[in-house]
PDB file of N, CA and C in Angstrom:
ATOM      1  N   UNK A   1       0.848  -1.182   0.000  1.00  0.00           N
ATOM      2  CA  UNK A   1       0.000   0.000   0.000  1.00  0.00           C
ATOM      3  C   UNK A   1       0.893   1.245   0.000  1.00  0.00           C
ATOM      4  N   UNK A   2       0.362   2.181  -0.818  1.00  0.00           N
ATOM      5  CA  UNK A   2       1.348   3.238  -1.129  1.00  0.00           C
ATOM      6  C   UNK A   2       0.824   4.192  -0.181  1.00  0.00           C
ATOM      7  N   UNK A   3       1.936   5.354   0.358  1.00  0.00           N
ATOM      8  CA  UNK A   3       1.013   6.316   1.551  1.00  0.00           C
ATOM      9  C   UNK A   3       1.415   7.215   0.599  1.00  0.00           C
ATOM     10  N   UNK A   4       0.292   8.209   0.024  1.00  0.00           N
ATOM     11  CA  UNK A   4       0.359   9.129  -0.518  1.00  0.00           C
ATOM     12  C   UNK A   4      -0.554  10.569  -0.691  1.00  0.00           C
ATOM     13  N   UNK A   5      -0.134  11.662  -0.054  1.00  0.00           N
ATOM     14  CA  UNK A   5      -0.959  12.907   0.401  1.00  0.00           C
ATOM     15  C   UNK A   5      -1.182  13.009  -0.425  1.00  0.00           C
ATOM     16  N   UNK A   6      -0.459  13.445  -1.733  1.00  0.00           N
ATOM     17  CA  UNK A   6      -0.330  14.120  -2.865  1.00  0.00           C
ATOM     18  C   UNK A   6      -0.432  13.601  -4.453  1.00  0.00           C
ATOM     19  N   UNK A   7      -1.235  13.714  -4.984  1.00  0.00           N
ATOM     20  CA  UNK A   7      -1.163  13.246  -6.149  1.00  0.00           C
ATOM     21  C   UNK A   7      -0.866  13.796  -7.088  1.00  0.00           C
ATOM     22  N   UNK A   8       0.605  13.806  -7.924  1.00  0.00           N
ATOM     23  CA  UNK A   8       1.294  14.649  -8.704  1.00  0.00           C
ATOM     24  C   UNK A   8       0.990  15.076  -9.515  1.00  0.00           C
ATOM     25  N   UNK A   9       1.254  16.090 -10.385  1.00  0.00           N
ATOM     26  CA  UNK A   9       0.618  15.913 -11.868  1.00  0.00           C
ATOM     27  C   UNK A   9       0.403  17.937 -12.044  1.00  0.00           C
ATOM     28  N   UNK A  10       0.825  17.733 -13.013  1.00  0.00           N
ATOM     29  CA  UNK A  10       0.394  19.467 -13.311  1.00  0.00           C
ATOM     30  C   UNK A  10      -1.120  19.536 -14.005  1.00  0.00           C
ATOM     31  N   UNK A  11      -2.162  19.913 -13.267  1.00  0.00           N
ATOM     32  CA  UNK A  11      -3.632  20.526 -13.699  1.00  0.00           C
ATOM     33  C   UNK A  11      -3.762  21.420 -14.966  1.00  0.00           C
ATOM     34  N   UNK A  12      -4.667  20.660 -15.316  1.00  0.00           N
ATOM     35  CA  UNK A  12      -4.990  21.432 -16.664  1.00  0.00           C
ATOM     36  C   UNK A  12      -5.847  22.785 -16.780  1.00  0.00           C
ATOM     37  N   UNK A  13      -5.881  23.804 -17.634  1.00  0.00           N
ATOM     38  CA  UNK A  13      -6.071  24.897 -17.211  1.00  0.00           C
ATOM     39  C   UNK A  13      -7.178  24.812 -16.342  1.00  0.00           C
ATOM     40  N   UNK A  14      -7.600  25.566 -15.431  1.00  0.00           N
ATOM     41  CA  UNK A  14      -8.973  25.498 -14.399  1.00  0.00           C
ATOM     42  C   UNK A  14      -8.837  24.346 -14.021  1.00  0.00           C
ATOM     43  N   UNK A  15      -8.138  23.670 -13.920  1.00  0.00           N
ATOM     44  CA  UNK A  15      -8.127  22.352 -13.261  1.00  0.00           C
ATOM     45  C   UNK A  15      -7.796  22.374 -11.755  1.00  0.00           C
ATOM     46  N   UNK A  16      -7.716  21.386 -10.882  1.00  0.00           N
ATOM     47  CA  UNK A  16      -7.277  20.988  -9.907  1.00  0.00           C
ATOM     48  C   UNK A  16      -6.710  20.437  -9.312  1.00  0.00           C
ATOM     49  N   UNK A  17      -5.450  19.915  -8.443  1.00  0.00           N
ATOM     50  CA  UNK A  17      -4.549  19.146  -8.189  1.00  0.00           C
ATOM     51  C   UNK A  17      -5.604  18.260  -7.233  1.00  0.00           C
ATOM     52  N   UNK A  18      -5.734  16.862  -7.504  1.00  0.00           N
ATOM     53  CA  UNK A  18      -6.439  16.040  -6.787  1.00  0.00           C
ATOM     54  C   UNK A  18      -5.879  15.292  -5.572  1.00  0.00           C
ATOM     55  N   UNK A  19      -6.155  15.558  -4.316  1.00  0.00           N
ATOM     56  CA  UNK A  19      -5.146  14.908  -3.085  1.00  0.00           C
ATOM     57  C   UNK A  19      -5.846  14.193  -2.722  1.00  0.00           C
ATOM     58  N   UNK A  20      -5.321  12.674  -2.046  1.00  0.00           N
ATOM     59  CA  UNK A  20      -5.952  11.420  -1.621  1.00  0.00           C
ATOM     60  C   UNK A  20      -7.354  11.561  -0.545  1.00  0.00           C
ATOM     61  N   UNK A  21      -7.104  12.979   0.038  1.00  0.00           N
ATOM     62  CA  UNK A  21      -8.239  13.489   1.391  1.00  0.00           C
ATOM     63  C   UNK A  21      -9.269  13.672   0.208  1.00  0.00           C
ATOM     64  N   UNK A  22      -9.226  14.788  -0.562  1.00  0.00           N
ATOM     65  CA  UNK A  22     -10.051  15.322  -1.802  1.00  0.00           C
ATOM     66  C   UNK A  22     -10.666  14.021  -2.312  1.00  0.00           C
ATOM     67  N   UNK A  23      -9.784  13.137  -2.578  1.00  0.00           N
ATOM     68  CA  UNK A  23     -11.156  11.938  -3.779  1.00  0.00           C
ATOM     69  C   UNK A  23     -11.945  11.657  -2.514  1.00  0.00           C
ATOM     70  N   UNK A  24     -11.586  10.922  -1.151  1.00  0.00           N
ATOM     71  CA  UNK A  24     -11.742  10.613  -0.300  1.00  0.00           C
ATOM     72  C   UNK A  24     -13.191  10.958   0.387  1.00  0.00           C
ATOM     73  N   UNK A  25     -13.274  12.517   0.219  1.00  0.00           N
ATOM     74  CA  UNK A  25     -14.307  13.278   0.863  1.00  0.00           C
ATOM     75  C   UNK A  25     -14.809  13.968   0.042  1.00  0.00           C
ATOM     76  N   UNK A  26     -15.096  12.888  -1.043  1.00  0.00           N
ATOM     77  CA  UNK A  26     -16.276  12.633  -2.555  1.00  0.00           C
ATOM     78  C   UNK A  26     -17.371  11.669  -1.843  1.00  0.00           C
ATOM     79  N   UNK A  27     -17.508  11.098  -1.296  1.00  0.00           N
ATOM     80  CA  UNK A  27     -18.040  10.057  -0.406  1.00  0.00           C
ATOM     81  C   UNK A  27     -18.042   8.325  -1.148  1.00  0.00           C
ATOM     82  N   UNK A  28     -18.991   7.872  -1.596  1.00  0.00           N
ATOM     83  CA  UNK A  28     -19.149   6.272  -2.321  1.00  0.00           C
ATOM     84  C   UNK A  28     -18.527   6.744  -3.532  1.00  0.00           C
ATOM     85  N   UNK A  29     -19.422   7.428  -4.189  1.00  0.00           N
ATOM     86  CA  UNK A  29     -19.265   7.380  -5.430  1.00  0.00           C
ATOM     87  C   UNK A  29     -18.494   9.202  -5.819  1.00  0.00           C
ATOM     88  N   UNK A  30     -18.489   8.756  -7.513  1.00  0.00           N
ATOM     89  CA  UNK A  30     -18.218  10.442  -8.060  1.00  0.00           C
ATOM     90  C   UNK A  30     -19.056   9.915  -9.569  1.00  0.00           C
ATOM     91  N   UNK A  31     -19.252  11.415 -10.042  1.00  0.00           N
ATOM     92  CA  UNK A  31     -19.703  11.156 -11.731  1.00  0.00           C
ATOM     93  C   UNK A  31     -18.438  10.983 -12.935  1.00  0.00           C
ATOM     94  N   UNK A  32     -18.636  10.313 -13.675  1.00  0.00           N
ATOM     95  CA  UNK A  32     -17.441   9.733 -14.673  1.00  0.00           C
ATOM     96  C   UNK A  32     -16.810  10.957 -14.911  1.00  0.00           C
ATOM     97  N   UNK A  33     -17.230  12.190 -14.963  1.00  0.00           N
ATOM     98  CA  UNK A  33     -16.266  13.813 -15.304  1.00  0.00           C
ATOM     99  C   UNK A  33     -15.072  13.802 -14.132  1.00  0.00           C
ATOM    100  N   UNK A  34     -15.371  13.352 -13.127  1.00  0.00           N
ATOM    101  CA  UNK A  34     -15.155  13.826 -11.780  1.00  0.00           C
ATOM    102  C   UNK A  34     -13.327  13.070 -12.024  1.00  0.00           C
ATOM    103  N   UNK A  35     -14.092  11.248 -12.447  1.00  0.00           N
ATOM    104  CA  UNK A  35     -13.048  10.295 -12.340  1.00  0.00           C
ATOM    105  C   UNK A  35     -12.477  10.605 -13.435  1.00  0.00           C
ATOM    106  N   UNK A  36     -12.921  10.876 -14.524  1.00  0.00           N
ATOM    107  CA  UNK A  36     -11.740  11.417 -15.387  1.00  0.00           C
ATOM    108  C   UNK A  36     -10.769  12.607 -14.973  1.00  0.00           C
ATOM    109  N   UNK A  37     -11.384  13.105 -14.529  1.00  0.00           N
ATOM    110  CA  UNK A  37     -10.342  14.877 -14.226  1.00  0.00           C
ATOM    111  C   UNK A  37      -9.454  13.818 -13.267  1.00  0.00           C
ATOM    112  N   UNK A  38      -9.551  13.099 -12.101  1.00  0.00           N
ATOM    113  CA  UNK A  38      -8.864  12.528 -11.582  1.00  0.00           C
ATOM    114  C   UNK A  38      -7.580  12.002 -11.991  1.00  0.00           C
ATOM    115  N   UNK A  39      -7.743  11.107 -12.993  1.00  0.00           N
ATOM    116  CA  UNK A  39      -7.213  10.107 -14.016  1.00  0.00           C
ATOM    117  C   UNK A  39      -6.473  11.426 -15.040  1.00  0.00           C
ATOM    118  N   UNK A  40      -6.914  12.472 -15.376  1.00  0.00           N
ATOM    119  CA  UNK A  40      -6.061  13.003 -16.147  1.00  0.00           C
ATOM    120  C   UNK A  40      -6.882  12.858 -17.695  1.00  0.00           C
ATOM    121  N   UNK A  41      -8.244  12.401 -17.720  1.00  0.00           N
ATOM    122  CA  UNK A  41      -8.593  11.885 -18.749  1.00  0.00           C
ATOM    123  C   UNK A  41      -9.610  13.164 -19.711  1.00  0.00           C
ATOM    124  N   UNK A  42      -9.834  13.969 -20.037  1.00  0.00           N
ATOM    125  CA  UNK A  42     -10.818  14.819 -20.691  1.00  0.00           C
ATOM    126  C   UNK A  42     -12.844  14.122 -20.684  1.00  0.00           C
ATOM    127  N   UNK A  43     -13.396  15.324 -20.250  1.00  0.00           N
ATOM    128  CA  UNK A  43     -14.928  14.866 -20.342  1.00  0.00           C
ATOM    129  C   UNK A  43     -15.283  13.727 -21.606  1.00  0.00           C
ATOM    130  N   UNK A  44     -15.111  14.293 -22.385  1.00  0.00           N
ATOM    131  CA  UNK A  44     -15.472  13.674 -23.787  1.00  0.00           C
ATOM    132  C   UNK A  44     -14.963  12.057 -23.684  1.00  0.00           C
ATOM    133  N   UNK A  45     -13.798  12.107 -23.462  1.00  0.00           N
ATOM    134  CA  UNK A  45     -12.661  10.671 -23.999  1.00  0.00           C
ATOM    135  C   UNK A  45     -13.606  10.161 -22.365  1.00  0.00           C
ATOM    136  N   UNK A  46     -13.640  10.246 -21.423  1.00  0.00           N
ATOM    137  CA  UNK A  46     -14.492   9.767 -20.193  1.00  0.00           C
ATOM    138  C   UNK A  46     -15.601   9.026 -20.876  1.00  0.00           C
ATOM    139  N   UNK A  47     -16.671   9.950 -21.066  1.00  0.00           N
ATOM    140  CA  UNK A  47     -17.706   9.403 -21.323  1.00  0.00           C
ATOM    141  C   UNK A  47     -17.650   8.229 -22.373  1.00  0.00           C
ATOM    142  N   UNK A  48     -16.488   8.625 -23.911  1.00  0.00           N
ATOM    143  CA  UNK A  48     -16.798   7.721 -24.706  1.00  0.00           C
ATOM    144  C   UNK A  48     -16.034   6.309 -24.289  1.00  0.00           C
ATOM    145  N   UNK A  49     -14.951   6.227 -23.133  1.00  0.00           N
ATOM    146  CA  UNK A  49     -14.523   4.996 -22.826  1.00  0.00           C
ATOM    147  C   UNK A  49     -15.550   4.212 -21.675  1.00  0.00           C
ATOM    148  N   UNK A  50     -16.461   5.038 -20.783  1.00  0.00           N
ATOM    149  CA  UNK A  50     -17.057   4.131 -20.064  1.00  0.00           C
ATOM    150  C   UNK A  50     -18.426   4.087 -21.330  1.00  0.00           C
ATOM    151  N   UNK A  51     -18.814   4.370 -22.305  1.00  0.00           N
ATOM    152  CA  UNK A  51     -19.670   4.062 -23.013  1.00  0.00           C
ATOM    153  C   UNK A  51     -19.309   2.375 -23.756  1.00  0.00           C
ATOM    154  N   UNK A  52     -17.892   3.046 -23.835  1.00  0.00           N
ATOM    155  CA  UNK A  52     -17.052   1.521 -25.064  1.00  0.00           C
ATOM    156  C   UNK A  52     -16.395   0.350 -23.898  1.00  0.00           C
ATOM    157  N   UNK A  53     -16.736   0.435 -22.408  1.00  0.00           N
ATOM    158  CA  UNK A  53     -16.851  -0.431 -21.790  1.00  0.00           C
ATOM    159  C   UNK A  53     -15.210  -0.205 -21.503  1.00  0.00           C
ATOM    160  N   UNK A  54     -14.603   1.121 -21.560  1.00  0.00           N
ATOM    161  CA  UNK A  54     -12.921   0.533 -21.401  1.00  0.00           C
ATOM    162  C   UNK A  54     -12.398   2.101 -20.772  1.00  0.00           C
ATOM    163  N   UNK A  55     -13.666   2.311 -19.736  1.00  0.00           N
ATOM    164  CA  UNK A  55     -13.026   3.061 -18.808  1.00  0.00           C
ATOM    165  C   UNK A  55     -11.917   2.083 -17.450  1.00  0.00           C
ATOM    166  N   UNK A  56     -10.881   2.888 -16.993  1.00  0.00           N
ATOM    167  CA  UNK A  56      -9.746   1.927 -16.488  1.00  0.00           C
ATOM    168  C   UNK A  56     -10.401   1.226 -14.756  1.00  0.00           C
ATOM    169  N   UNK A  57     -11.551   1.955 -14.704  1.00  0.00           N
ATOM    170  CA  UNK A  57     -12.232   1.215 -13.741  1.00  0.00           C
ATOM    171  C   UNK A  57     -14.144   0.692 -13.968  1.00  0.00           C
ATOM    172  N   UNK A  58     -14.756   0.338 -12.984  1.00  0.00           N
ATOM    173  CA  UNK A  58     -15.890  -0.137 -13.324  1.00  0.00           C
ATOM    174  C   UNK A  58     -16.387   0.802 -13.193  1.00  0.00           C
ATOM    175  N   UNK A  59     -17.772   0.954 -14.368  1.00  0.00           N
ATOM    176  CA  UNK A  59     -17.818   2.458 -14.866  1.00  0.00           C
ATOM    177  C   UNK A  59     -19.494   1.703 -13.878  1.00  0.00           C
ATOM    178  N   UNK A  60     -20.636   1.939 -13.100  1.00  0.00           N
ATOM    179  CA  UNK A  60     -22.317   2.037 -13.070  1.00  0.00           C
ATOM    180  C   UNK A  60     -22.844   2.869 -13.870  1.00  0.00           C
ATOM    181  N   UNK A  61     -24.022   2.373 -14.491  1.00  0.00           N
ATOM    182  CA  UNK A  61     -24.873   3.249 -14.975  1.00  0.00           C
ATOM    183  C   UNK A  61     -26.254   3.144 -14.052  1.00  0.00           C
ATOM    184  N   UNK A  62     -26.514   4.326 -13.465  1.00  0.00           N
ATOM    185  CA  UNK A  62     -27.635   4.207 -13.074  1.00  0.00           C
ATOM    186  C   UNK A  62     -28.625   5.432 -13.764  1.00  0.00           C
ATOM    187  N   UNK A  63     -29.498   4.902 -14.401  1.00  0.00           N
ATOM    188  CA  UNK A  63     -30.491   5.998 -15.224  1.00  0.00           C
ATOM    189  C   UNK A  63     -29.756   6.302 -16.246  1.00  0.00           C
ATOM    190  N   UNK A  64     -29.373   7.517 -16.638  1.00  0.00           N
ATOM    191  CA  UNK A  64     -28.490   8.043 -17.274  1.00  0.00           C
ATOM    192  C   UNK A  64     -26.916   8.792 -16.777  1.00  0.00           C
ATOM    193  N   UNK A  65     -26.956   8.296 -16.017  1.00  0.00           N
ATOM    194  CA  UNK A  65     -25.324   8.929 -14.634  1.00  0.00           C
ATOM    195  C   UNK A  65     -24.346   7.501 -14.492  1.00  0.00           C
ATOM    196  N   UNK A  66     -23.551   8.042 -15.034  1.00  0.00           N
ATOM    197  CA  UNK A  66     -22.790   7.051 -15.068  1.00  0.00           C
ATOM    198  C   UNK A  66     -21.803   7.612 -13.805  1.00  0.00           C
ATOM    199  N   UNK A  67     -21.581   6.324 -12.561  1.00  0.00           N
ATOM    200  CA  UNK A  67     -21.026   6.568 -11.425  1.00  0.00           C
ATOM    201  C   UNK A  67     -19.708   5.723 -11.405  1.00  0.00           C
ATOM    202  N   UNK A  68     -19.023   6.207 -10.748  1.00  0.00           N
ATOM    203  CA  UNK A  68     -17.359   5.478 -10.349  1.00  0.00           C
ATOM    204  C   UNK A  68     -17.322   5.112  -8.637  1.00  0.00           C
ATOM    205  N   UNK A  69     -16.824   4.043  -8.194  1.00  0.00           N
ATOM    206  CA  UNK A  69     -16.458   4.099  -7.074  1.00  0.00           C
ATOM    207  C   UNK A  69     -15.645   4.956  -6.396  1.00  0.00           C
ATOM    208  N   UNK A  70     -15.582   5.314  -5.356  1.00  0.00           N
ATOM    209  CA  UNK A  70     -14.380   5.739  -4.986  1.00  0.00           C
ATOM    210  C   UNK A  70     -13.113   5.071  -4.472  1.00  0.00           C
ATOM    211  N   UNK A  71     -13.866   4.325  -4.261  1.00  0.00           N
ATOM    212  CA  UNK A  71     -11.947   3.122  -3.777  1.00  0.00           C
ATOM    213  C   UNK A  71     -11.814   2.330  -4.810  1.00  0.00           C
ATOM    214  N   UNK A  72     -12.471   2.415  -5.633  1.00  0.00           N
ATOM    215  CA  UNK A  72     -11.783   1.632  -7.065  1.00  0.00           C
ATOM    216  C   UNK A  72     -10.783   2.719  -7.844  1.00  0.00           C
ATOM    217  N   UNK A  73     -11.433   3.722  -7.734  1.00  0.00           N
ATOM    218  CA  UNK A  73     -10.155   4.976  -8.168  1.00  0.00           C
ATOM    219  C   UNK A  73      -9.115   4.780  -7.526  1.00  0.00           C
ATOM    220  N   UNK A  74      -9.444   5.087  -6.083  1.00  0.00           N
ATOM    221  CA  UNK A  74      -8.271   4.912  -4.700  1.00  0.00           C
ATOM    222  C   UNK A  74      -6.996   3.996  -5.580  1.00  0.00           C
ATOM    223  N   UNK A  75      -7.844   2.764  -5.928  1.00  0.00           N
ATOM    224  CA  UNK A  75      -7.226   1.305  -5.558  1.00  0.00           C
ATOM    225  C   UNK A  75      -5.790   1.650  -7.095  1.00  0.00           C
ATOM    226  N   UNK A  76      -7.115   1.789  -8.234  1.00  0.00           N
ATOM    227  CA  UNK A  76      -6.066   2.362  -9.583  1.00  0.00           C
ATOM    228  C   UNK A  76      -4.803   3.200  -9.803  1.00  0.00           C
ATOM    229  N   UNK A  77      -5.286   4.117  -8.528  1.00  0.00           N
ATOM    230  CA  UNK A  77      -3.749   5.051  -8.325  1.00  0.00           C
ATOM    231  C   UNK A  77      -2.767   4.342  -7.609  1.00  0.00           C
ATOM    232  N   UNK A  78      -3.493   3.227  -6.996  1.00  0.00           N
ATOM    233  CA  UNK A  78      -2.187   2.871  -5.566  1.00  0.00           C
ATOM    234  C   UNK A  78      -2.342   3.307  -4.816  1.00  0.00           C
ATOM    235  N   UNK A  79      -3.118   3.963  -4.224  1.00  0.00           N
ATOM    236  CA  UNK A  79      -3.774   4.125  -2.749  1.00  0.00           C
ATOM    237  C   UNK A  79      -4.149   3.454  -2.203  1.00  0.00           C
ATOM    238  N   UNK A  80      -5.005   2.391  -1.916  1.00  0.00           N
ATOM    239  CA  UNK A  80      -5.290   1.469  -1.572  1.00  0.00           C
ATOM    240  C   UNK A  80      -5.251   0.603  -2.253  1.00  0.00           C
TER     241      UNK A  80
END
């Protein structure tokens, strides 16, 4: 298990540097925008990989909201 405050990465414009407390105190879930900005991934390329089944974690659809875990993100970075 990796201990890590900080999750590196230079933010894209208006973006945000995402820290392990921050995904954390997202609660269960986040919306696929959320886990992409996480991941580094753009809205668009998000949606069309959990559409094409090859977002890098398990994408839910409930209704039309497509949801991410949060400790499956956790788990993808090496956080947990």
């Amino acid at each position: 298990m990796t201990n890590v405050s900080t999750l590196r990465g230079r933010p894209r414009k208006g973006g945000r540097v995402w820290t392990v407390e921050a995904i954390r105190s997202l609660g269960a879930t986040m919306d696929i925008e959320t886990a992409g900005a996480i991941l580094g991934v753009g809205r668009t390329k998000a949606y069309e990989l959990a559409k094409g089944g090859e977002f890098p974690v398990r994408v839910l659809r409930v209704g039309r909201r497509y949801l991410v875990s949060v400790p499956a993100i956790l788990q993808v970075l090496g956080v947990e």
